[in-house]
PDB file of N, CA and C in Angstrom:
ATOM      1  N   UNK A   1       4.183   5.646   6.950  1.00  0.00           N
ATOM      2  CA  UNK A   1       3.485   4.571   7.568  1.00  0.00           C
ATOM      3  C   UNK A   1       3.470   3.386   6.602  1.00  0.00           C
ATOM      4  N   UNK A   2       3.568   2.310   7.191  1.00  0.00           N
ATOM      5  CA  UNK A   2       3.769   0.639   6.663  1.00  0.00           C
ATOM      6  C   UNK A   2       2.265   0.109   6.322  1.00  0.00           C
ATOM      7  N   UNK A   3       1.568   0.055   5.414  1.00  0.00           N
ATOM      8  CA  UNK A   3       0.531  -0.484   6.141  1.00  0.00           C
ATOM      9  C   UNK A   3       0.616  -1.897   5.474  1.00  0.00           C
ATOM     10  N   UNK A   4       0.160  -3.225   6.041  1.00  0.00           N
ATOM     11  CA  UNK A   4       0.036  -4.945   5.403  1.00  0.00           C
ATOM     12  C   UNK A   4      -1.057  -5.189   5.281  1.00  0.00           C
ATOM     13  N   UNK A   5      -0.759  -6.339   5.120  1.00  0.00           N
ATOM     14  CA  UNK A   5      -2.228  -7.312   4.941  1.00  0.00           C
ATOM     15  C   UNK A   5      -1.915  -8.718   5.354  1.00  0.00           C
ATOM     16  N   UNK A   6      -3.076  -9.232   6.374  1.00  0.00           N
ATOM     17  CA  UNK A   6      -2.659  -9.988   7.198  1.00  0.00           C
ATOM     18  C   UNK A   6      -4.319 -11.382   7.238  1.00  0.00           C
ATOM     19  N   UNK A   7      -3.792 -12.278   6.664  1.00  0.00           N
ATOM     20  CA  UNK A   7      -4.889 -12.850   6.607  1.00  0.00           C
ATOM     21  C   UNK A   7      -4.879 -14.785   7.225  1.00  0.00           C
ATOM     22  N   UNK A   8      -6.306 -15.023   8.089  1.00  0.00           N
ATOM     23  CA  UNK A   8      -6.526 -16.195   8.370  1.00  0.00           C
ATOM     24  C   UNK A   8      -7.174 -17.099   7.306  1.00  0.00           C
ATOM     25  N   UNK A   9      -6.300 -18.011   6.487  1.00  0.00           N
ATOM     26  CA  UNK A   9      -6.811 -18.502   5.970  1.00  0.00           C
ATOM     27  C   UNK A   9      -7.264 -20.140   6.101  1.00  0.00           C
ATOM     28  N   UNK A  10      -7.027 -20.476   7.416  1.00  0.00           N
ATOM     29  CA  UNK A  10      -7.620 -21.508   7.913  1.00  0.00           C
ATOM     30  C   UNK A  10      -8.935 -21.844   8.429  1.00  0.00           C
ATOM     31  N   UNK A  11      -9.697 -20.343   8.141  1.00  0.00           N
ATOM     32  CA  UNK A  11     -10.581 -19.993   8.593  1.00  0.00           C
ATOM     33  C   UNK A  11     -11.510 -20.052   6.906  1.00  0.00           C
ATOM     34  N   UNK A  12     -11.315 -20.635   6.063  1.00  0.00           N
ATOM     35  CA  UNK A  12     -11.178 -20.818   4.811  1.00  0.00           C
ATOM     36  C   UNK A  12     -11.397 -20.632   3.652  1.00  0.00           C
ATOM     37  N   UNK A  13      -9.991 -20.362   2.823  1.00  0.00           N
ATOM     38  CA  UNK A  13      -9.432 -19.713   1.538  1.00  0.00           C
ATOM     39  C   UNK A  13      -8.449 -20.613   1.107  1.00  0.00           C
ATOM     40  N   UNK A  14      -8.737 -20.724  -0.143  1.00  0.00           N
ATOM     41  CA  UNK A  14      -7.902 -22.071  -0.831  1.00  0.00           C
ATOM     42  C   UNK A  14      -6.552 -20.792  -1.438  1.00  0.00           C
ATOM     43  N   UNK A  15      -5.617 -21.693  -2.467  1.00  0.00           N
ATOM     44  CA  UNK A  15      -4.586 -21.029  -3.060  1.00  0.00           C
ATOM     45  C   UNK A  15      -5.230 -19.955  -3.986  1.00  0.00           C
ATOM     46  N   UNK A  16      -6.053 -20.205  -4.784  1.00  0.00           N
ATOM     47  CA  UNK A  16      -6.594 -18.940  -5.473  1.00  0.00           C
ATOM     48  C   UNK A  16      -6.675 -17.880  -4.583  1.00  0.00           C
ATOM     49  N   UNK A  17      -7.676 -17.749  -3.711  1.00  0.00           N
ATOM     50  CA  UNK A  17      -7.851 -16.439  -2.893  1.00  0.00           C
ATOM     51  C   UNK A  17      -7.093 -16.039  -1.993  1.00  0.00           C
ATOM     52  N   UNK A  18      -6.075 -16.838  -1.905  1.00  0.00           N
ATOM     53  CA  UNK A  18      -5.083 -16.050  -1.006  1.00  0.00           C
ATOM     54  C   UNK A  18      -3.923 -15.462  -2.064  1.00  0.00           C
ATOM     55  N   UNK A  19      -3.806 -15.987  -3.285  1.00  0.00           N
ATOM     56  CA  UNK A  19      -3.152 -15.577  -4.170  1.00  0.00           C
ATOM     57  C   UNK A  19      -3.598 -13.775  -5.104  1.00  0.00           C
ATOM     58  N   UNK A  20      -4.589 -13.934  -5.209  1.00  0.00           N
ATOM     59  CA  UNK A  20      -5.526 -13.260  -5.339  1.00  0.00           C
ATOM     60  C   UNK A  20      -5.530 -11.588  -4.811  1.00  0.00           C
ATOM     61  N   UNK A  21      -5.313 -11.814  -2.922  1.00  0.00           N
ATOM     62  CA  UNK A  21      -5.393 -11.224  -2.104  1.00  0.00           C
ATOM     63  C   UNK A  21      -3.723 -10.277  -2.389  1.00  0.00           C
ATOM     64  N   UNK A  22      -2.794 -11.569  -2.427  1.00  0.00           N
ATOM     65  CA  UNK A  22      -1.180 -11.242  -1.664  1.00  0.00           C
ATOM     66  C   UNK A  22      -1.440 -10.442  -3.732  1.00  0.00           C
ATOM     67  N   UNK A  23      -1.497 -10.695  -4.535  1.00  0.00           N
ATOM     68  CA  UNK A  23      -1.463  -9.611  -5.504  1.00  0.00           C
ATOM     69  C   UNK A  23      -1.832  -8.461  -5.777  1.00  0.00           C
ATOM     70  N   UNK A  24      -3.354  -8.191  -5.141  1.00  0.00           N
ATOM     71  CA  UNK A  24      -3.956  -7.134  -4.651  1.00  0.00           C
ATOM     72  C   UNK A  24      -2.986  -6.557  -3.745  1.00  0.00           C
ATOM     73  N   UNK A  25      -2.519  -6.781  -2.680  1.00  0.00           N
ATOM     74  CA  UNK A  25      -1.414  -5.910  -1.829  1.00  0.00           C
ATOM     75  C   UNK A  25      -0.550  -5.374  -2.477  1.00  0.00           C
ATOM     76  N   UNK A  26       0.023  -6.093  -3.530  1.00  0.00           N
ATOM     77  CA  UNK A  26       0.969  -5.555  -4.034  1.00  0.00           C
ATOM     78  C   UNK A  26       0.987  -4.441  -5.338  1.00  0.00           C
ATOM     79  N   UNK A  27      -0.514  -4.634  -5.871  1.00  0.00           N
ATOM     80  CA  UNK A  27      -0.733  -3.707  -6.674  1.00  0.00           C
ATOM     81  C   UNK A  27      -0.909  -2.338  -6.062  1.00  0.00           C
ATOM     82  N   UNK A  28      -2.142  -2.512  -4.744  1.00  0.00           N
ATOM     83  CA  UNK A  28      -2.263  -1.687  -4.075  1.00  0.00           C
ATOM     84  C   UNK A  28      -1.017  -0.374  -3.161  1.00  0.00           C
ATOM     85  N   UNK A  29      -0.057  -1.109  -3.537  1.00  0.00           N
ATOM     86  CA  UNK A  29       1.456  -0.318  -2.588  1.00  0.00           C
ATOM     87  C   UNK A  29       1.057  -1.161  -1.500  1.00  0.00           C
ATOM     88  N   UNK A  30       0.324  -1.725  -0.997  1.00  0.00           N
ATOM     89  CA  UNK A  30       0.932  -2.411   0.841  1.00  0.00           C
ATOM     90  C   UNK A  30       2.464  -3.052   0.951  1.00  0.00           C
ATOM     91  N   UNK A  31       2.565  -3.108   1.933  1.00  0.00           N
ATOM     92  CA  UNK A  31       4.117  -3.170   1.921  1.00  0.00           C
ATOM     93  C   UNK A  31       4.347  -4.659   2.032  1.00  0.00           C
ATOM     94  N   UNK A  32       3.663  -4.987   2.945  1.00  0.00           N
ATOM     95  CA  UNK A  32       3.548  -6.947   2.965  1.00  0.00           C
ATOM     96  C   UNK A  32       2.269  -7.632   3.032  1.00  0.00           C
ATOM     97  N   UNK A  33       2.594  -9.390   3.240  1.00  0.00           N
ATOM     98  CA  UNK A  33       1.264  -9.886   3.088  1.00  0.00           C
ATOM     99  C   UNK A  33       1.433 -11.135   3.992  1.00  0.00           C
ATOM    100  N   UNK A  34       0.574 -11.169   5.024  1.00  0.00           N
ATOM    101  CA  UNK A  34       1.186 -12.015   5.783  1.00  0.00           C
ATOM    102  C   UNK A  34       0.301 -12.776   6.273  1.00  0.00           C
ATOM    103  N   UNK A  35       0.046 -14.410   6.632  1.00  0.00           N
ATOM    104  CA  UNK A  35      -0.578 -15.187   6.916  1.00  0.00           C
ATOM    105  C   UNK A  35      -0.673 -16.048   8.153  1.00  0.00           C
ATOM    106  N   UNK A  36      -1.529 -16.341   8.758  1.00  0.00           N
ATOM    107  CA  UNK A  36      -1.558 -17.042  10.050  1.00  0.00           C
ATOM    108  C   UNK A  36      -1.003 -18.403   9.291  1.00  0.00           C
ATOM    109  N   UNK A  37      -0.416 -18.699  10.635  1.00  0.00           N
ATOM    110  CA  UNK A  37       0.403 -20.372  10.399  1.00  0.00           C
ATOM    111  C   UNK A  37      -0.413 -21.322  11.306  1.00  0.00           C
ATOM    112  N   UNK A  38      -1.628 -21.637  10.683  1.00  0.00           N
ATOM    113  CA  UNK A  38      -2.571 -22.621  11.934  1.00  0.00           C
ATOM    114  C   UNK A  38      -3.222 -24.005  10.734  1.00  0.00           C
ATOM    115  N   UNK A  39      -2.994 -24.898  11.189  1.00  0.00           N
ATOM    116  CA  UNK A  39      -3.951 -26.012  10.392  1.00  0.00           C
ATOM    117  C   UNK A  39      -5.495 -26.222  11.202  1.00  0.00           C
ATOM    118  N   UNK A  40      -5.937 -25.697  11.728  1.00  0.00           N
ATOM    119  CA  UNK A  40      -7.186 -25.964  12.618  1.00  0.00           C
ATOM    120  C   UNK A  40      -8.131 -24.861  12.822  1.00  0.00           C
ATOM    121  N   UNK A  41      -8.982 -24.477  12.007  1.00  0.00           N
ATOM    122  CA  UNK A  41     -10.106 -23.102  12.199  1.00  0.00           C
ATOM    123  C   UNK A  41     -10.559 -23.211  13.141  1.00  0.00           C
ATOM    124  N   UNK A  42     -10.523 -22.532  13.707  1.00  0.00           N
ATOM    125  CA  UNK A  42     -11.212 -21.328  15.221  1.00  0.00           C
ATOM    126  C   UNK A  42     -12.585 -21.052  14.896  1.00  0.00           C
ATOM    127  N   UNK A  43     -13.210 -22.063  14.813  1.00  0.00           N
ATOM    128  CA  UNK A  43     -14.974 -22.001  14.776  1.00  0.00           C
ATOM    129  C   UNK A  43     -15.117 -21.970  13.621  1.00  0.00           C
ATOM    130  N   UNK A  44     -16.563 -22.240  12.943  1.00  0.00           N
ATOM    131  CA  UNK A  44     -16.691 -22.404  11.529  1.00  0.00           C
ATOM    132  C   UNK A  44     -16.741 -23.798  10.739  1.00  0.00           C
ATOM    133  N   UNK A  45     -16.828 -24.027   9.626  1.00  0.00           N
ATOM    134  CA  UNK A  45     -16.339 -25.486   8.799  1.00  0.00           C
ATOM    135  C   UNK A  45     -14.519 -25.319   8.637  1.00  0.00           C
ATOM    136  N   UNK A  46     -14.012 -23.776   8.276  1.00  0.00           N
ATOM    137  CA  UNK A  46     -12.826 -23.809   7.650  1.00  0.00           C
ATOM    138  C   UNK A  46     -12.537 -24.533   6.211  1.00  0.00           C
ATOM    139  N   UNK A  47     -13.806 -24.723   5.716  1.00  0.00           N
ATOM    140  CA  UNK A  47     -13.563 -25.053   4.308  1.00  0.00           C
ATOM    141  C   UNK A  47     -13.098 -24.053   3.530  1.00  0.00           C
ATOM    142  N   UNK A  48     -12.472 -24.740   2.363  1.00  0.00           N
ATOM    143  CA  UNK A  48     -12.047 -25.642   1.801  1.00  0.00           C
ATOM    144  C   UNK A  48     -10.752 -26.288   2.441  1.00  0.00           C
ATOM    145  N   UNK A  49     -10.307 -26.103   3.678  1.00  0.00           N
ATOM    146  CA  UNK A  49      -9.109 -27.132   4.357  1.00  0.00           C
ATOM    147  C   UNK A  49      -8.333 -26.126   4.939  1.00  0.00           C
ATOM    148  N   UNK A  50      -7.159 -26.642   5.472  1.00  0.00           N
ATOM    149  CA  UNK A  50      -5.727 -25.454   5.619  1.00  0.00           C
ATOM    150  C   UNK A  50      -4.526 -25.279   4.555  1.00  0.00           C
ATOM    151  N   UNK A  51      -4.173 -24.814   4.591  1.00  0.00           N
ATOM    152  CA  UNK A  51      -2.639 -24.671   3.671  1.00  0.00           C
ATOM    153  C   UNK A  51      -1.552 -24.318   4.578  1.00  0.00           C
ATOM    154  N   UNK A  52      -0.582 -25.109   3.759  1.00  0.00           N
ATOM    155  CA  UNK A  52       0.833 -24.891   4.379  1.00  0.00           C
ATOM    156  C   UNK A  52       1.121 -23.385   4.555  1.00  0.00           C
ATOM    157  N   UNK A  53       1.376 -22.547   5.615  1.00  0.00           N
ATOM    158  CA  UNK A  53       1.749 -20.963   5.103  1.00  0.00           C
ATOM    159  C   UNK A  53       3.128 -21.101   4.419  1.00  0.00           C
ATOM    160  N   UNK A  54       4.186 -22.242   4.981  1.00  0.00           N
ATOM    161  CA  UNK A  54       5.267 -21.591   3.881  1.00  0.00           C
ATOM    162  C   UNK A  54       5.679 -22.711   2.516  1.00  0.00           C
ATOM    163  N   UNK A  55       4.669 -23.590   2.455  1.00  0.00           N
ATOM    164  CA  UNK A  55       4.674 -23.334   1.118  1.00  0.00           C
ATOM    165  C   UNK A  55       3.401 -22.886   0.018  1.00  0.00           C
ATOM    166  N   UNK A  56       2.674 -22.356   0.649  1.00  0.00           N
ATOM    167  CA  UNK A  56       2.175 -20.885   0.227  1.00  0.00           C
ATOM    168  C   UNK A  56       2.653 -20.170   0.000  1.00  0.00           C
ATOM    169  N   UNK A  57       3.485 -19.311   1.113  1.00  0.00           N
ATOM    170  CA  UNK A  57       4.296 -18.216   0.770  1.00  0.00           C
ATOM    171  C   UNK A  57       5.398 -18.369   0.101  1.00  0.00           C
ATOM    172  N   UNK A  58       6.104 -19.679  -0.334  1.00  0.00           N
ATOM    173  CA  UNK A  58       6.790 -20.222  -1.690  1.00  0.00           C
ATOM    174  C   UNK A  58       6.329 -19.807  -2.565  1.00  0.00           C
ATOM    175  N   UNK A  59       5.091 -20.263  -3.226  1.00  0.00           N
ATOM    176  CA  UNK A  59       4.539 -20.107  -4.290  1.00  0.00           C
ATOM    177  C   UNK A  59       4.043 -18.991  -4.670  1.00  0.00           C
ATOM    178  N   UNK A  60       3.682 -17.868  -3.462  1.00  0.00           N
ATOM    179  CA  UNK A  60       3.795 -16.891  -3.474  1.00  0.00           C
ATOM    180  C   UNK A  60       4.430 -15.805  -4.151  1.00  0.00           C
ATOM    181  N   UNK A  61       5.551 -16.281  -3.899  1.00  0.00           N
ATOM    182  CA  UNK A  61       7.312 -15.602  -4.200  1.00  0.00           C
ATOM    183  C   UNK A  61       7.269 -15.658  -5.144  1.00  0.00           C
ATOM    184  N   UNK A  62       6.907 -16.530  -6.490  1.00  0.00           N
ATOM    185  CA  UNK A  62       7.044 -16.576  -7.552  1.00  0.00           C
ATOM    186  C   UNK A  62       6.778 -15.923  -8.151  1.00  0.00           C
ATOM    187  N   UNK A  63       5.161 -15.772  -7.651  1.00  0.00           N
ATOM    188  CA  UNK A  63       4.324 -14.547  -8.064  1.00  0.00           C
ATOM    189  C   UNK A  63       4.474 -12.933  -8.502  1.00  0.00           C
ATOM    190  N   UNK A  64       4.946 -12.616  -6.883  1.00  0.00           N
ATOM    191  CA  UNK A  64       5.326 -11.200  -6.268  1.00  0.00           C
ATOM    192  C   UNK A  64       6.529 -10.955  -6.519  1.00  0.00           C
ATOM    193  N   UNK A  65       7.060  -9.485  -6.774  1.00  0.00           N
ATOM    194  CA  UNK A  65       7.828  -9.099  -7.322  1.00  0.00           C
ATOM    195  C   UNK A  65       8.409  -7.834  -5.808  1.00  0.00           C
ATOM    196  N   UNK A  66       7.544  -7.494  -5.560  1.00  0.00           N
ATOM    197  CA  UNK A  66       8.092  -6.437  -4.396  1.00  0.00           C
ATOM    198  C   UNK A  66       7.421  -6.384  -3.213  1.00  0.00           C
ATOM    199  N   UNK A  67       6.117  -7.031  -2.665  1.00  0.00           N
ATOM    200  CA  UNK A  67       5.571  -7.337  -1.247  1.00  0.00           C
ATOM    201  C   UNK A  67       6.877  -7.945  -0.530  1.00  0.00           C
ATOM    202  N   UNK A  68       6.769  -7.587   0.588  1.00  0.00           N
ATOM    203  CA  UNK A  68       7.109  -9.028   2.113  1.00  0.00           C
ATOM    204  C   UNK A  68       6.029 -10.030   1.845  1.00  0.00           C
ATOM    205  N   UNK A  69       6.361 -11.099   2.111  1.00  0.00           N
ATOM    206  CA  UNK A  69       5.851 -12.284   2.655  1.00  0.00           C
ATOM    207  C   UNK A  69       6.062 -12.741   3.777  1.00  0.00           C
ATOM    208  N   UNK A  70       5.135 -13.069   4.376  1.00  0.00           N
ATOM    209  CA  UNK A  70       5.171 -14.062   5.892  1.00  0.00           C
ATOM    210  C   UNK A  70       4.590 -14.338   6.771  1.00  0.00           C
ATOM    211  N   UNK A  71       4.776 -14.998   8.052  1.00  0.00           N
ATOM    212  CA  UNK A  71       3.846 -15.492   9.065  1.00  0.00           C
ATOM    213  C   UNK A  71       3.388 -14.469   9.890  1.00  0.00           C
ATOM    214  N   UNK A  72       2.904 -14.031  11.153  1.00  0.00           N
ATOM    215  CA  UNK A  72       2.989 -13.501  12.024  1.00  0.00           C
ATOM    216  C   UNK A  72       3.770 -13.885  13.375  1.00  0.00           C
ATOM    217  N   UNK A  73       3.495 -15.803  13.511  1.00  0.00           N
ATOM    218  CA  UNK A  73       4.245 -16.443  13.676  1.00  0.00           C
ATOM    219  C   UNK A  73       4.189 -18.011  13.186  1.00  0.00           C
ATOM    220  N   UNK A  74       5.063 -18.857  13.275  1.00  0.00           N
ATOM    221  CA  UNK A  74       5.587 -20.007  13.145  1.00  0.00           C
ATOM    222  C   UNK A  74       5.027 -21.398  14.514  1.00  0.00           C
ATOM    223  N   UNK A  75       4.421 -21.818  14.074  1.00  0.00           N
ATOM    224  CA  UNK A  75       4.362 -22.676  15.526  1.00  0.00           C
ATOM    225  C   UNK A  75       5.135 -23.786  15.300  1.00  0.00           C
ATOM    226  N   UNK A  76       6.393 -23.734  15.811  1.00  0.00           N
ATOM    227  CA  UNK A  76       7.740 -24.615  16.315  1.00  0.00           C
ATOM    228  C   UNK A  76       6.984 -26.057  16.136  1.00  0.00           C
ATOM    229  N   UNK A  77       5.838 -26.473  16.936  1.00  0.00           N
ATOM    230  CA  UNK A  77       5.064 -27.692  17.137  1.00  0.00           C
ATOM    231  C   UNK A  77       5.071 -28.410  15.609  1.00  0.00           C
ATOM    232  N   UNK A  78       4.553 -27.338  14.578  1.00  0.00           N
ATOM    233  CA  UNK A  78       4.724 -28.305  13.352  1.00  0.00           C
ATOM    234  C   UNK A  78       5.852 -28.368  12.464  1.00  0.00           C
ATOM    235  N   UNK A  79       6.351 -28.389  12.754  1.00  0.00           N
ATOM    236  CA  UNK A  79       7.535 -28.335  12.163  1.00  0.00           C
ATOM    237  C   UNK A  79       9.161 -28.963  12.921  1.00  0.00           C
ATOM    238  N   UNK A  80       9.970 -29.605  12.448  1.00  0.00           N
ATOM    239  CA  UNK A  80      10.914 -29.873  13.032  1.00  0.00           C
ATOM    240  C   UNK A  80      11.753 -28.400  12.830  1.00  0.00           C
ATOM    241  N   UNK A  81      13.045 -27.925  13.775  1.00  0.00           N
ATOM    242  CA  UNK A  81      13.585 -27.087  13.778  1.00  0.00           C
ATOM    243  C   UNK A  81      14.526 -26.514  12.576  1.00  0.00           C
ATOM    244  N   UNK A  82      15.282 -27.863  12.471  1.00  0.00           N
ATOM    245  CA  UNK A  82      16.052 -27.096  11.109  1.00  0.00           C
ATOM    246  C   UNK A  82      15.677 -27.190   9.625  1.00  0.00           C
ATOM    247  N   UNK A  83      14.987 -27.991   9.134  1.00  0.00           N
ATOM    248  CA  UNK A  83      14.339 -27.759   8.406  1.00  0.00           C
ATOM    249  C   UNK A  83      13.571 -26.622   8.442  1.00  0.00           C
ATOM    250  N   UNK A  84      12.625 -25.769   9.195  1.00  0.00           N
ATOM    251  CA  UNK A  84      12.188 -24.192   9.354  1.00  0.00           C
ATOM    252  C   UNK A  84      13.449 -23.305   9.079  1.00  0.00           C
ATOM    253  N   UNK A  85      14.483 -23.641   9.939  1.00  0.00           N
ATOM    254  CA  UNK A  85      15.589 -22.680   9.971  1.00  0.00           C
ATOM    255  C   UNK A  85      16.268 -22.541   8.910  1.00  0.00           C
ATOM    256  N   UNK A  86      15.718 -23.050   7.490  1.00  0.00           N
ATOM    257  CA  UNK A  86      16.596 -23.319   6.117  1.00  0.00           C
ATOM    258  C   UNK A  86      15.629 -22.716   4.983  1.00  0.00           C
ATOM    259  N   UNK A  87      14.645 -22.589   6.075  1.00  0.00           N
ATOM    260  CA  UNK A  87      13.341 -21.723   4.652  1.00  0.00           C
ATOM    261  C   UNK A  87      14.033 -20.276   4.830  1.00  0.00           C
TER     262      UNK A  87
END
């Protein structure tokens, strides 16, 4: 069994604690670490703001040595197409 870790951080968590988190997974054995792709919290303040998920999960990469990284999904809306299609 796979198990991840899957977190809203628009709902709000700055780069520390999501950094924090995606290292914990990986110490832990989880297999990935994966983040909602939303700039707008779903009730709440959502402080301290949103973050980019992929360049989060850039900076991420640097980090991590053997997790997955990634979205659950991508919303096409922010983003132009090929530029996404080149990350």
């Amino acid at each position: 069994m796979k198990l991840r870790i899957f977190t809203e951080p628009q709902q709000g968590a700055d780069y520390q604690t999501l950094r924090s988190v995606a290292l914990a997974t990986e110490e832990l054995g989880f297999d990935a670490f994966f983040r909602s792709d939303h700039y707008l919290a779903m009730g709440g303040s959502g402080l301290p703001g949103p973050t980019d998920s992929w360049v989060t999960l850039g900076a991420l990469a640097v980090e991590t040595s053997r997790v997955r990284l990634g979205t659950m999904v991508t919303a096409a809306t922010f983003r132009l197409p090929g530029p996404l299609a080149t990350r």
